[in-house]
C-alpha atoms as a PDB file:
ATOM      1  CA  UNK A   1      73.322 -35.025 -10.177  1.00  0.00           C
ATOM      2  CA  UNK A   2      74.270 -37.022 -12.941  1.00  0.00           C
ATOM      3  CA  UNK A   3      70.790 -38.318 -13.310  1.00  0.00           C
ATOM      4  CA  UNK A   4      70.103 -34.788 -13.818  1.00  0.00           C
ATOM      5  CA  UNK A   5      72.415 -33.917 -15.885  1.00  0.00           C
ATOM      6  CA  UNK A   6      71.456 -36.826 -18.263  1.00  0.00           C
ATOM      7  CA  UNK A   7      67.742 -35.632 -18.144  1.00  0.00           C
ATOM      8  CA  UNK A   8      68.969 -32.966 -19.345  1.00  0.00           C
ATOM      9  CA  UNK A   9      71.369 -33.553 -22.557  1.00  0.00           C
ATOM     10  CA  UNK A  10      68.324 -36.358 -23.552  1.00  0.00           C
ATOM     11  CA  UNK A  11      65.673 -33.276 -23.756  1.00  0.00           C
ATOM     12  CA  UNK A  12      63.430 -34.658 -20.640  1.00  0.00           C
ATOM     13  CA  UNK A  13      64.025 -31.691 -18.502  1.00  0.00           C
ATOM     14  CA  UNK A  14      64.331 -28.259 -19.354  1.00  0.00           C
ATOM     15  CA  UNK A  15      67.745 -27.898 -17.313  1.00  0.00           C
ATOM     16  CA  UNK A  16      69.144 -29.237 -13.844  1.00  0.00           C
ATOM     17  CA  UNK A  17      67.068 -26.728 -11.767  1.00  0.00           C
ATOM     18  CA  UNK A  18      63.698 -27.849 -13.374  1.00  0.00           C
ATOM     19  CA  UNK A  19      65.028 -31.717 -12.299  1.00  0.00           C
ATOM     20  CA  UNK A  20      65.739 -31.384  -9.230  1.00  0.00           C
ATOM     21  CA  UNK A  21      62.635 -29.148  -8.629  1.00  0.00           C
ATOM     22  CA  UNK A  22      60.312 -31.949  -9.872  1.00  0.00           C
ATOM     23  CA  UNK A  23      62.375 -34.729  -8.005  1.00  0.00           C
ATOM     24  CA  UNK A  24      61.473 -32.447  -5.343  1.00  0.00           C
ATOM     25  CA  UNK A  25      57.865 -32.194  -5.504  1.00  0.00           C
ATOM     26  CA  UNK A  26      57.778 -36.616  -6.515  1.00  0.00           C
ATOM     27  CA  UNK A  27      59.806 -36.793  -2.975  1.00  0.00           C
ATOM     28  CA  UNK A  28      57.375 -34.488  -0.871  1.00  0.00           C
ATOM     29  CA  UNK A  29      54.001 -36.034  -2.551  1.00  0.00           C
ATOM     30  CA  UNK A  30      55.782 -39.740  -1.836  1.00  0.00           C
ATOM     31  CA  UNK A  31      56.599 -38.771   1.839  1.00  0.00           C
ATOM     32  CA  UNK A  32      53.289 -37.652   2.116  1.00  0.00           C
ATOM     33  CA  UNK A  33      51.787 -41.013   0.531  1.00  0.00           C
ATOM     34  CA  UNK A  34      54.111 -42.522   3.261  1.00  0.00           C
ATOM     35  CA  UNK A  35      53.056 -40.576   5.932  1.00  0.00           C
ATOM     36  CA  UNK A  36      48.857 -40.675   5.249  1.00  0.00           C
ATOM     37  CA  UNK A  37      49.280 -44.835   5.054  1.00  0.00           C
ATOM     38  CA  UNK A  38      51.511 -44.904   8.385  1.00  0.00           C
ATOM     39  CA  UNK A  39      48.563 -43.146  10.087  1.00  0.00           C
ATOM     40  CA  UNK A  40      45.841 -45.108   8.560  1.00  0.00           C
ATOM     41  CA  UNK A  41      47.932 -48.460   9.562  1.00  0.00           C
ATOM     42  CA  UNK A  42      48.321 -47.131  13.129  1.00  0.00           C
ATOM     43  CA  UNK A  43      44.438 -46.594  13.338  1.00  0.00           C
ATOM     44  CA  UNK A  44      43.717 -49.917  11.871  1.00  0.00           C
ATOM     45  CA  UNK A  45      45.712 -51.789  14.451  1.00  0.00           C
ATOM     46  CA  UNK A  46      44.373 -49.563  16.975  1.00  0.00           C
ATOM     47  CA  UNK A  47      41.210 -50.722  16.388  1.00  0.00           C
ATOM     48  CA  UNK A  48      41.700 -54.314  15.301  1.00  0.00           C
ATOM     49  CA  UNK A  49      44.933 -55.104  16.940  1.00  0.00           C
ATOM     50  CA  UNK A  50      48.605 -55.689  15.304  1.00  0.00           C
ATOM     51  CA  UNK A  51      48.646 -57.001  11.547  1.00  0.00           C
ATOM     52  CA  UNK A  52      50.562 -60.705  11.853  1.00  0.00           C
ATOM     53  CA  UNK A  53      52.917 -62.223   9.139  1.00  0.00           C
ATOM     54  CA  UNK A  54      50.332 -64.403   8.538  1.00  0.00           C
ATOM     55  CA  UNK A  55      48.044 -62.164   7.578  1.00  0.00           C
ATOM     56  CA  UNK A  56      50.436 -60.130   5.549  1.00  0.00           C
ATOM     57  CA  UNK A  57      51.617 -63.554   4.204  1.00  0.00           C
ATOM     58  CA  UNK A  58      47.805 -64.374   3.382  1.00  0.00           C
ATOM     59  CA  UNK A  59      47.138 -60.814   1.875  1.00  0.00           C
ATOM     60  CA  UNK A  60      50.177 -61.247  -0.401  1.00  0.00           C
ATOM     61  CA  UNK A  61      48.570 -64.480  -1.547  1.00  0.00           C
ATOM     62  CA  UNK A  62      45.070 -63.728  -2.305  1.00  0.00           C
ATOM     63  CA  UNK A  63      46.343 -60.462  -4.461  1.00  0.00           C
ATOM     64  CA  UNK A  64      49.103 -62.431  -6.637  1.00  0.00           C
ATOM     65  CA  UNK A  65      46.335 -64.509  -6.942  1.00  0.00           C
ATOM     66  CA  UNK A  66      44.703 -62.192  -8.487  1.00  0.00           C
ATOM     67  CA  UNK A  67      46.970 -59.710 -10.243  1.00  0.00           C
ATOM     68  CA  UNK A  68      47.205 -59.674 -14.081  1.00  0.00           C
ATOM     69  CA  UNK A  69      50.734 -59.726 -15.737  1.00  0.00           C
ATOM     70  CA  UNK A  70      50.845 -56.859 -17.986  1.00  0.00           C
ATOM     71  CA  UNK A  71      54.638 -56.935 -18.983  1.00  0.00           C
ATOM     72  CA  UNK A  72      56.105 -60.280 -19.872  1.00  0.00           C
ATOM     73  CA  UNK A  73      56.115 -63.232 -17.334  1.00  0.00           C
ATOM     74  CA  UNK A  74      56.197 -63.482 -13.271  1.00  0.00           C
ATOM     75  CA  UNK A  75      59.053 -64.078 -12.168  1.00  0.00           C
ATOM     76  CA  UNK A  76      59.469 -66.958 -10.221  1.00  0.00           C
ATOM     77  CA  UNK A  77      60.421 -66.791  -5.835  1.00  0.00           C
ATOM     78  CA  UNK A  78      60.487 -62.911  -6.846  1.00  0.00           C
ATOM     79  CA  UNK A  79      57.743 -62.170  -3.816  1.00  0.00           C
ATOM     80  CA  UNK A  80      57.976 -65.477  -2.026  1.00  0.00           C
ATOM     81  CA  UNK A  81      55.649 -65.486   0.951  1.00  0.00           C
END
């Protein structure tokens, strides 16, 4: 609540009932994020069997390979793999 609170006395929420209602609504769109990918996983390995740690290892690879650093520099070991 003091998160909320805070939100509040800096002007970024209206009072501690609007907070907690958006915080709300961030938590249920996230759990629904959560709960569409879960699904889509589970028919993915349904069809093409289980996702290794090599693959996931190999995934995380090819996409740092790829990503463009917007803020500062990587930092180093920070998603070893």
């Amino acid at each position: 609540m003091a998160a909320g609170h805070a939100a509040v006395a800096a002007g970024t929420a209206d009072n501690l009932s609007a907070w907690v209602n958006e915080a709300l609504r961030r938590q249920s769109e996230h759990d629904s994020r959560m709960t569409a990918l879960g699904d889509f996983l589970a028919e993915y390995e349904a069809e093409h069997g289980r996702i290794t740690d090599s693959e996931i290892v190999e995934a995380t690879r090819w996409a740092r390979e790829r990503a463009v650093v917007v803020r500062g520099k990587p930092t180093a070991g920070r998603f070893a793999g």
